[in-house]
N, C-alpha and C. Protein backbone atom coordinates (compact mmCIF):
# COMPACT_ATOMS: atom_id res chain seq x y z
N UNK A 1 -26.02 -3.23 -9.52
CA UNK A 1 -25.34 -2.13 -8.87
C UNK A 1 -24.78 -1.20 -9.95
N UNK A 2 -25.17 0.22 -9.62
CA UNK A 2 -24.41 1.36 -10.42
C UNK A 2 -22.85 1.05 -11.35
N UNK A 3 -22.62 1.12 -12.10
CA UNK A 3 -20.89 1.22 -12.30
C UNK A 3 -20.42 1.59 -10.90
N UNK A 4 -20.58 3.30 -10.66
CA UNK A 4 -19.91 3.72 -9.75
C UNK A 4 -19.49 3.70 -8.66
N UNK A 5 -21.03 2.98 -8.22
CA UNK A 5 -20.56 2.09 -6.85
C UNK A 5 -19.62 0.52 -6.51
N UNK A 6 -20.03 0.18 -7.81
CA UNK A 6 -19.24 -1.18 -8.27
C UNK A 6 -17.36 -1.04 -8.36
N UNK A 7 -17.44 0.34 -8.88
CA UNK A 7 -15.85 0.49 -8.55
C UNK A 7 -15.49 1.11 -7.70
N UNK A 8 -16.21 1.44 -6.65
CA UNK A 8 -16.44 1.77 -5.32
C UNK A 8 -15.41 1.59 -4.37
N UNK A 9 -16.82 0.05 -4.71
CA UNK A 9 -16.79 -1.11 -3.53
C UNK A 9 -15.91 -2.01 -4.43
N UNK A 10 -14.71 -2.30 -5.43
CA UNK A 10 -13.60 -2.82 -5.42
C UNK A 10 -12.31 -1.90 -5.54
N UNK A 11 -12.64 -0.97 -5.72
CA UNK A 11 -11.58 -0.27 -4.84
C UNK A 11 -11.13 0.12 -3.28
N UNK A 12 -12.47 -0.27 -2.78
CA UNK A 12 -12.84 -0.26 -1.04
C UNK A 12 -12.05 -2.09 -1.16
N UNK A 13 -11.97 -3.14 -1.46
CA UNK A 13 -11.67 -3.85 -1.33
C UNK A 13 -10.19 -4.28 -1.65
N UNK A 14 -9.73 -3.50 -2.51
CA UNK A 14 -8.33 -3.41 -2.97
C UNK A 14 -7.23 -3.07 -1.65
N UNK A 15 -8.06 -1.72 -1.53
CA UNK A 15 -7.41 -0.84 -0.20
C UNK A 15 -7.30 -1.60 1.23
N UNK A 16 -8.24 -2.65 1.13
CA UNK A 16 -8.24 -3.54 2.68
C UNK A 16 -7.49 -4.57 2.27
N UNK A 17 -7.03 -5.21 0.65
CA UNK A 17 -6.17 -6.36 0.85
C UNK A 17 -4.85 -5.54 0.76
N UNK A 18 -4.23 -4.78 0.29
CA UNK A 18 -3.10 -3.94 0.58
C UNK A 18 -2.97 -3.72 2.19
N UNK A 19 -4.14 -3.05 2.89
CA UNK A 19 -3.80 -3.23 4.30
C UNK A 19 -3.15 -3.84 5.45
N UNK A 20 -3.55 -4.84 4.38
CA UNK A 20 -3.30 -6.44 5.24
C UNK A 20 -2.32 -6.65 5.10
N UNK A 21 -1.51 -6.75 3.78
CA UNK A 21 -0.65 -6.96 3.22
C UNK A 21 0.72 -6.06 3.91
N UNK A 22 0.19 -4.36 3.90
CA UNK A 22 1.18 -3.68 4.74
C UNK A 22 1.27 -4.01 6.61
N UNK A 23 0.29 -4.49 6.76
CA UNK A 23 0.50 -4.77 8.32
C UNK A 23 1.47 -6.08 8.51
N UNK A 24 1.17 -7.04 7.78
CA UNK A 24 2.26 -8.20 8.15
C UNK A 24 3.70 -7.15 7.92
N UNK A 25 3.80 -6.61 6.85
CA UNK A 25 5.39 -5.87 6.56
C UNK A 25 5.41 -5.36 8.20
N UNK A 26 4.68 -4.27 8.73
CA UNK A 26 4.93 -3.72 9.64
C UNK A 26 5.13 -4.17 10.48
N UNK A 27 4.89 -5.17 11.05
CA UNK A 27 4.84 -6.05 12.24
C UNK A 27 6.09 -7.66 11.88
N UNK A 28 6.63 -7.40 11.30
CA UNK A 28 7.84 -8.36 11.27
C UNK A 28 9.15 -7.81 11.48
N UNK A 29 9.36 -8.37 12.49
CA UNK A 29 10.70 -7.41 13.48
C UNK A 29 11.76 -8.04 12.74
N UNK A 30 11.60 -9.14 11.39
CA UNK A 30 12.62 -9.21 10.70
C UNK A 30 13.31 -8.47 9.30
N UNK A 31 12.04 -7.53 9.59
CA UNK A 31 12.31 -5.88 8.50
C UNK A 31 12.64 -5.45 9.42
N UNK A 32 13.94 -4.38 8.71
CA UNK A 32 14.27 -3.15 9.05
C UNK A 32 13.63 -1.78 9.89
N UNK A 33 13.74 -1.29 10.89
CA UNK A 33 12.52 -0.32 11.25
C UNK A 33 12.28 0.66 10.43
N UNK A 34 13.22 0.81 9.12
CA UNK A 34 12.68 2.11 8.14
C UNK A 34 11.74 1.86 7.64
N UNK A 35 11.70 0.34 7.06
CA UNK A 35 10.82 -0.11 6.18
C UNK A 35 9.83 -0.22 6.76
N UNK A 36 9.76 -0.60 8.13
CA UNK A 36 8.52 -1.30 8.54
C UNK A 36 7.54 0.27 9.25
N UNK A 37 8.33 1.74 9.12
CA UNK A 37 7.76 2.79 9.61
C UNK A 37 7.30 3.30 8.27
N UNK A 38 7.43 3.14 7.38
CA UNK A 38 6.93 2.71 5.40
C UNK A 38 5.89 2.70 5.09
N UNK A 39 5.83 1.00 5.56
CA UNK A 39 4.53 0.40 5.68
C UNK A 39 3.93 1.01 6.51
N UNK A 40 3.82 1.51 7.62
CA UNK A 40 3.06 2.04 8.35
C UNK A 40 2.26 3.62 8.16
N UNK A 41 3.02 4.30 7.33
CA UNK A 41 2.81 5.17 6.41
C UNK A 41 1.84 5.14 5.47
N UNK A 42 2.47 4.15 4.48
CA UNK A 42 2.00 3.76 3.46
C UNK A 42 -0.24 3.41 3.78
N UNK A 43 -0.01 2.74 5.12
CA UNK A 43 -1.03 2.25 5.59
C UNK A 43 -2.20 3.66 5.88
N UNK A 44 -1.23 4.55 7.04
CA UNK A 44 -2.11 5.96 7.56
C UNK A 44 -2.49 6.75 5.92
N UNK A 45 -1.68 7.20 4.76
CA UNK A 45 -2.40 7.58 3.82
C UNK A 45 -3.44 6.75 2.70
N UNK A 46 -3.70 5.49 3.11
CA UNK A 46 -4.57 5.22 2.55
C UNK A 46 -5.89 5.03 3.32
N UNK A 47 -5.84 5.26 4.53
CA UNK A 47 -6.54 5.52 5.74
C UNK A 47 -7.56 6.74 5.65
N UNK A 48 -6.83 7.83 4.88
CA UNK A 48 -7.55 9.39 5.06
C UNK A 48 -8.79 8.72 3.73
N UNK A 49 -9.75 9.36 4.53
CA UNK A 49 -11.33 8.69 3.76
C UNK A 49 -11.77 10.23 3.16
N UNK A 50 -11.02 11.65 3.33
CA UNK A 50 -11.52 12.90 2.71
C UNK A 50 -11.32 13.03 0.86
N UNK A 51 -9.85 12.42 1.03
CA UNK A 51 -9.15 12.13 -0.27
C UNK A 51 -9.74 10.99 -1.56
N UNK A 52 -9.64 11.50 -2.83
CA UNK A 52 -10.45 10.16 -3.48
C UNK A 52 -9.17 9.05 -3.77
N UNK A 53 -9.54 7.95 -4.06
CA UNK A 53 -8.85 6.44 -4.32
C UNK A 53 -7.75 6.91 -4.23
N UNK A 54 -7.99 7.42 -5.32
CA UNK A 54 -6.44 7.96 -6.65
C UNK A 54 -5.63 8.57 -5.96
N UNK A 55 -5.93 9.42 -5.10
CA UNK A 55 -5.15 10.04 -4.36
C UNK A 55 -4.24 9.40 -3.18
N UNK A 56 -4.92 8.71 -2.32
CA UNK A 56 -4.62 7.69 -1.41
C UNK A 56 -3.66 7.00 -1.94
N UNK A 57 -4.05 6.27 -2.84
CA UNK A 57 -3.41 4.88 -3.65
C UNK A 57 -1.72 5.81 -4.14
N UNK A 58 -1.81 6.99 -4.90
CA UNK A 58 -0.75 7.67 -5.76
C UNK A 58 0.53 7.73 -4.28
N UNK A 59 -0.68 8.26 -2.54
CA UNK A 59 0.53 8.46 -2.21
C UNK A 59 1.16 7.73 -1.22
N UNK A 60 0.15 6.13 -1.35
CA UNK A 60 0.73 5.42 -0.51
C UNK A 60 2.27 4.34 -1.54
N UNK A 61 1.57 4.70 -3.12
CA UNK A 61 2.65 4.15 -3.72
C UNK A 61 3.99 5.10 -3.77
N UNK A 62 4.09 6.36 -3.54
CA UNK A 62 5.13 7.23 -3.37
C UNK A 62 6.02 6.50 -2.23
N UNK A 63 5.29 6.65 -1.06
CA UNK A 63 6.54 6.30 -0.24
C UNK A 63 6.89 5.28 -0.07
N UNK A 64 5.67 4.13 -1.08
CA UNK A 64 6.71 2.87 -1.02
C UNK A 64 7.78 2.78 -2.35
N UNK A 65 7.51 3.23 -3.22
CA UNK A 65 8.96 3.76 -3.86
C UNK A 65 9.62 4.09 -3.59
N UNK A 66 9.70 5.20 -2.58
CA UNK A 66 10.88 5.44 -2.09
C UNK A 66 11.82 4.85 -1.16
N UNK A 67 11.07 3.92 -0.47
CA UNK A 67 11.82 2.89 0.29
C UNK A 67 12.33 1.77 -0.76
N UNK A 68 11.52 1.33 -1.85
CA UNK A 68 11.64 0.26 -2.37
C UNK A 68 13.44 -0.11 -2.88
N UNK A 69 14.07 1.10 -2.95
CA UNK A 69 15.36 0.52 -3.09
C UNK A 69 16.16 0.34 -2.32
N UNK A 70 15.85 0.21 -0.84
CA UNK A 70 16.64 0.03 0.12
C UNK A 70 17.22 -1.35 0.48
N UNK A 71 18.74 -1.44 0.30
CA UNK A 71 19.43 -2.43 -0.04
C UNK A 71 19.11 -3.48 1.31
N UNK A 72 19.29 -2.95 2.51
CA UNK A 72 18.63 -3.77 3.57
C UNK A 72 17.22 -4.53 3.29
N UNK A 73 16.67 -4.15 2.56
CA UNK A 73 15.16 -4.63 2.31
C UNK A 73 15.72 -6.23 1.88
N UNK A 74 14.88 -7.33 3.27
CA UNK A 74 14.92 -8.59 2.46
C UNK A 74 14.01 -8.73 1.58
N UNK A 75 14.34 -9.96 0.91
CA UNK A 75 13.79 -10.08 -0.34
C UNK A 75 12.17 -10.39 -0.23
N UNK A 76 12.10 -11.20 0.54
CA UNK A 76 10.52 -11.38 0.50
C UNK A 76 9.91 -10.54 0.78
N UNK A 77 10.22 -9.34 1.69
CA UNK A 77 9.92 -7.98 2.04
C UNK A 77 9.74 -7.52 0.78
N UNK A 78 11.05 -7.43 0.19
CA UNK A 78 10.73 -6.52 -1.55
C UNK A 78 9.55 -7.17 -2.58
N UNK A 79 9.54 -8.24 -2.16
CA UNK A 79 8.28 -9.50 -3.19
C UNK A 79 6.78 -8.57 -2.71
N UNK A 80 6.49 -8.47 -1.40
CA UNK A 80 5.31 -7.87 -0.98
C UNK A 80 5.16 -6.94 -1.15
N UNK A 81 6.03 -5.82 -1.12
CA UNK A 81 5.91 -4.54 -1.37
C UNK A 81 5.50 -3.97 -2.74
N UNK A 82 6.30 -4.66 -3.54
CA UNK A 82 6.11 -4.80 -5.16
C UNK A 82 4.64 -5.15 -5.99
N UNK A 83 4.26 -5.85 -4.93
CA UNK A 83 2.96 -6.49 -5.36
C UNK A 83 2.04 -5.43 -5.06
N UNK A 84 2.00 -4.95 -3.15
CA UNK A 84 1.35 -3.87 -2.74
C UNK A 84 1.50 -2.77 -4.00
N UNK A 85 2.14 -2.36 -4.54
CA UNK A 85 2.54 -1.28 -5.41
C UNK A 85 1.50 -1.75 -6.93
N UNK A 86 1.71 -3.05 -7.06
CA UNK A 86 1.31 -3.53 -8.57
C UNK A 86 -0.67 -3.18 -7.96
N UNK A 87 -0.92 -3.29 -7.13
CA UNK A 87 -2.21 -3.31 -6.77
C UNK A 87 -2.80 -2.31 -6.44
N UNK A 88 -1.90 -1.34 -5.90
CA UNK A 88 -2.66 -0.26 -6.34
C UNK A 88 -2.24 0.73 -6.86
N UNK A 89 -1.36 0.26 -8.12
CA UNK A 89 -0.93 1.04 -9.33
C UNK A 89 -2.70 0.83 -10.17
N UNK A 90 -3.60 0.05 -9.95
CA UNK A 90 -5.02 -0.15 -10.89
C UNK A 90 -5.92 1.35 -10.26
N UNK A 91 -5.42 1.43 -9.01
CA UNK A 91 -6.82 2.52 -8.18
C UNK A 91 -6.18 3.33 -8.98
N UNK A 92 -5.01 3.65 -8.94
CA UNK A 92 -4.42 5.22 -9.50
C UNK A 92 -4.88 5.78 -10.87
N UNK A 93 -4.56 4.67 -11.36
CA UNK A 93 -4.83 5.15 -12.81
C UNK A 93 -6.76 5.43 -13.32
């Protein structure tokens, strides 16, 4: 397979384990509803398929920064989010 398609199709794969990852956040009524409307965010801009990786990835990590210091945020909440962020801090760059 091409390079190009090769980082394609693991960046197409990155973006679906982050998915996953933001849907449990969203769907645990033991987050906060800011956070969990975040994740849900976070989820719809990496959704838009017009935009490349980098773009997606830059601005689904924006608004989870910007939630990320929210003192209500439990901790295991902040463990996932952090990770979501570490993962696709690779597409961005």
């Amino acid at each position: 397979m091409p390079p190009k398609k090769e980082r394609y199709k693991q960046y197409e794969e990155r973006i679906n384990q982050v998915t996953q990852i933001l849907s449990v956040i969203s769907e645990d009524k033991t987050t906060p509803r800011n956070i969990r409307q975040a994740a849900k965010d976070a989820m719809d801009a990496l959704k838009v398929t017009d935009q490349t990786h980098a773009v997606r990835a830059a601005q689904a990590i924006s608004i989870l920064e910007d939630i990320g210091l929210d003192t209500n945020m439990p901790p295991y909440t902040r463990t996932r989010m952090w990770n979501v962020v570490s993962l696709l801090a690779v597409i961005k760059e």
